[in-house]
Protein backbone atom coordinates (compact mmCIF):
# COMPACT_ATOMS: atom_id res chain seq x y z
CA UNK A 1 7.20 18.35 0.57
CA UNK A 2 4.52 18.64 3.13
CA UNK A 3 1.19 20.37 2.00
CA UNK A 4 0.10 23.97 3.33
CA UNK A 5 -2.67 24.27 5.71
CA UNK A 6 -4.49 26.63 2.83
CA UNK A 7 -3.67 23.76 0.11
CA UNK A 8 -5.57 21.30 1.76
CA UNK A 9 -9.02 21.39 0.01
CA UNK A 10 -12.89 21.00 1.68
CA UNK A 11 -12.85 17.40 1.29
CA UNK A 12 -9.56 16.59 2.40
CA UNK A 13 -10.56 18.76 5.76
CA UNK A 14 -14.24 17.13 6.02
CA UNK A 15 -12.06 13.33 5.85
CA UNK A 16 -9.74 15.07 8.76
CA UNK A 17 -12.46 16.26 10.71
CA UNK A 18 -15.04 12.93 10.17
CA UNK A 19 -15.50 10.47 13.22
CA UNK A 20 -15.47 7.92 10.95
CA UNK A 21 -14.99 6.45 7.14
CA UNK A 22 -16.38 4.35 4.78
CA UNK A 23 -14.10 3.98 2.15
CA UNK A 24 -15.97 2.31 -0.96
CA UNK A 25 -15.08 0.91 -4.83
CA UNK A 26 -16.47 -1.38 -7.20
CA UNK A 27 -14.02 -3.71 -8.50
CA UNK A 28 -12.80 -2.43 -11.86
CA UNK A 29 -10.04 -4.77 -13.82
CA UNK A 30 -9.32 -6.18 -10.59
CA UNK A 31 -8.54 -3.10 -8.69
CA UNK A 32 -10.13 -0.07 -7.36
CA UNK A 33 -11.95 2.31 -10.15
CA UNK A 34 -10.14 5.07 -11.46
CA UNK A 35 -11.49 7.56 -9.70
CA UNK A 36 -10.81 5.98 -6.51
CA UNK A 37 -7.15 5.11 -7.65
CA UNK A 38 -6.96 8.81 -7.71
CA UNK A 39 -8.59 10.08 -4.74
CA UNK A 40 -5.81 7.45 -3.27
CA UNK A 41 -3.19 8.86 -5.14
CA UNK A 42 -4.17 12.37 -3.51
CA UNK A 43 -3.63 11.12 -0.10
CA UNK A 44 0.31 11.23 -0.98
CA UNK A 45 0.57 14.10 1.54
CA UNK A 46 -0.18 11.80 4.66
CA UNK A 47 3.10 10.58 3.59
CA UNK A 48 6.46 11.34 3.67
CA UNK A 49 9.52 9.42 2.67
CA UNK A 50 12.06 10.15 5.72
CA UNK A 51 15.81 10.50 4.56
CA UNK A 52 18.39 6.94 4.78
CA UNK A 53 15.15 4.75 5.58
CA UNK A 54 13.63 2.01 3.09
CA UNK A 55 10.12 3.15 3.00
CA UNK A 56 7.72 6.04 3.60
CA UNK A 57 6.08 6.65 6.63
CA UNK A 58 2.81 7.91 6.92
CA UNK A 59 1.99 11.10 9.07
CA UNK A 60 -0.55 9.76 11.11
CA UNK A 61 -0.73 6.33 12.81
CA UNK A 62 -3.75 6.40 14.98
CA UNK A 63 -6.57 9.26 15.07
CA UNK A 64 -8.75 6.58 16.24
CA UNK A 65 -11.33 6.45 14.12
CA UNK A 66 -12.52 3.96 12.49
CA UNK A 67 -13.45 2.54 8.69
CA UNK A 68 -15.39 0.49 6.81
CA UNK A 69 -14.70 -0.61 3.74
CA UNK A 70 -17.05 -1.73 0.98
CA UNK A 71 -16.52 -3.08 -2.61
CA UNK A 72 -18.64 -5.03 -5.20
CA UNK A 73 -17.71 -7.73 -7.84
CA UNK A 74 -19.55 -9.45 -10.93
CA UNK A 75 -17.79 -12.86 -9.39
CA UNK A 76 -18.94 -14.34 -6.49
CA UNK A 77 -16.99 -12.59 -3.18
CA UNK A 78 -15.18 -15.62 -2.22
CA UNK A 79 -13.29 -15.50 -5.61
CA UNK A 80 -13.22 -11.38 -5.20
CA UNK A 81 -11.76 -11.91 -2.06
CA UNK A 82 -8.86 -13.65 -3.70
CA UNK A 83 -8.22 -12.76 -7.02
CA UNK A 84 -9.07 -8.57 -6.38
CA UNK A 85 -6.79 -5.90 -4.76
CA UNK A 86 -9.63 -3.44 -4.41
CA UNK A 87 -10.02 -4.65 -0.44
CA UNK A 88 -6.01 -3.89 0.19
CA UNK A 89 -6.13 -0.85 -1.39
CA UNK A 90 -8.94 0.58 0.79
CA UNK A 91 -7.27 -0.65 3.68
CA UNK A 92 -4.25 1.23 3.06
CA UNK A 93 -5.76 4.02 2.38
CA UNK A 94 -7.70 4.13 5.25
CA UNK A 95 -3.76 3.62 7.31
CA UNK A 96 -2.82 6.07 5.62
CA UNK A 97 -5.35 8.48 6.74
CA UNK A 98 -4.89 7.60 10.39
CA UNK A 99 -7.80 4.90 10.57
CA UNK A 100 -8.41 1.58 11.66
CA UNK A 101 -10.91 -0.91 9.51
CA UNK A 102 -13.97 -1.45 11.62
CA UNK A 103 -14.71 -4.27 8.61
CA UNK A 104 -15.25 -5.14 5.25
CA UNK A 105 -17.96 -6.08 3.14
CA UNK A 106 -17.64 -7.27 -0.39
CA UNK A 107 -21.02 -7.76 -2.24
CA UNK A 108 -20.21 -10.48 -4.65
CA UNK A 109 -22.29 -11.49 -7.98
CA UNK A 110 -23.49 -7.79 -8.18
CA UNK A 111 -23.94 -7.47 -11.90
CA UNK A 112 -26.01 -10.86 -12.51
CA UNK A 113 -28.92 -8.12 -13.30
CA UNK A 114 -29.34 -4.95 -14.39
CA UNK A 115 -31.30 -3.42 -11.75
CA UNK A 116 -30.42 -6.32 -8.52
CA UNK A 117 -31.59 -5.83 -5.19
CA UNK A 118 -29.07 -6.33 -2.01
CA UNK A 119 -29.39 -9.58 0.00
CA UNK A 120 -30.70 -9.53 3.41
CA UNK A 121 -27.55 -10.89 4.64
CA UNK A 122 -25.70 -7.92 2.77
CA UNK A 123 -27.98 -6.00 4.21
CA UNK A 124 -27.93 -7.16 7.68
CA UNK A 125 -23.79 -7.24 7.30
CA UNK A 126 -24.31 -3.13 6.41
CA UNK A 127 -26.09 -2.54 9.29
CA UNK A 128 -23.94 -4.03 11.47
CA UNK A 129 -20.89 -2.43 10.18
CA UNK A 130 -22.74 1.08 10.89
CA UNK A 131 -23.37 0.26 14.06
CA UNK A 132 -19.47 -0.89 14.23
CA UNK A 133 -18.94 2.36 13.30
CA UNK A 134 -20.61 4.28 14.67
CA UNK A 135 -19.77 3.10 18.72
């Protein structure tokens, strides 16, 4: 069932109407955090399953845009990178709304501290994915 025009609610039109994304989640039991599993789970309606094919198709292939997405683990990123879904799951939701990953950057070790300052190579990464996106 496709959703209404009027169904649609302010942020689902602000992510239709954005030039870009940056879709972001700290890793939580080796996934996305609940409230990011949901908003996912919400984006159902770029979806549709058509009839006597395997697998649903999304709505939108291409509005050529672009995303970045961003997560954060208490293990080091190389191990995140492996052992954590939370990068897949942004990227499909990002396909599903019509966009193409610009990059990713995973900030690894990010609960050694309570309060921890960013890297400079983090930050540097950040920067450069912003200007990805934004060209």
């Amino acid at each position: 069932m496709a959703a209404k025009k009027e169904e649609i609610s302010l942020p689902d039109r602000k992510i239709e109407a954005a030039d870009g994304l940056v879709l972001a989640s700290p890793v939580n039991f080796f996934g996305v955090t609940a409230v990011t599993q949901r908003f996912m789970e919400r984006l159902v309606c770029y979806a549709f399953w058509p009839w006597g094919k395997a697998g649903p198709v999304t709505r939108v292939k291409d509005r050529g845009i672009k995303a970045v997405l961003v997560t954060s683990s208490a293990m080091p990123a190389a191990l995140g990178r492996i052992f954590t879904r939370s990068l897949g799951g942004l990227k499909r939701a990002a396909q599903t709304l019509g966009a193409k990953p610009a990059g990713t950057l995973f900030i690894g070790t990010a609960a050694l501290q309570e309060k921890q300052d960013l890297s400079q190579a983090i930050l540097d990464k950040a920067r450069k994915l912003g200007y990805e996106l934004a060209r």
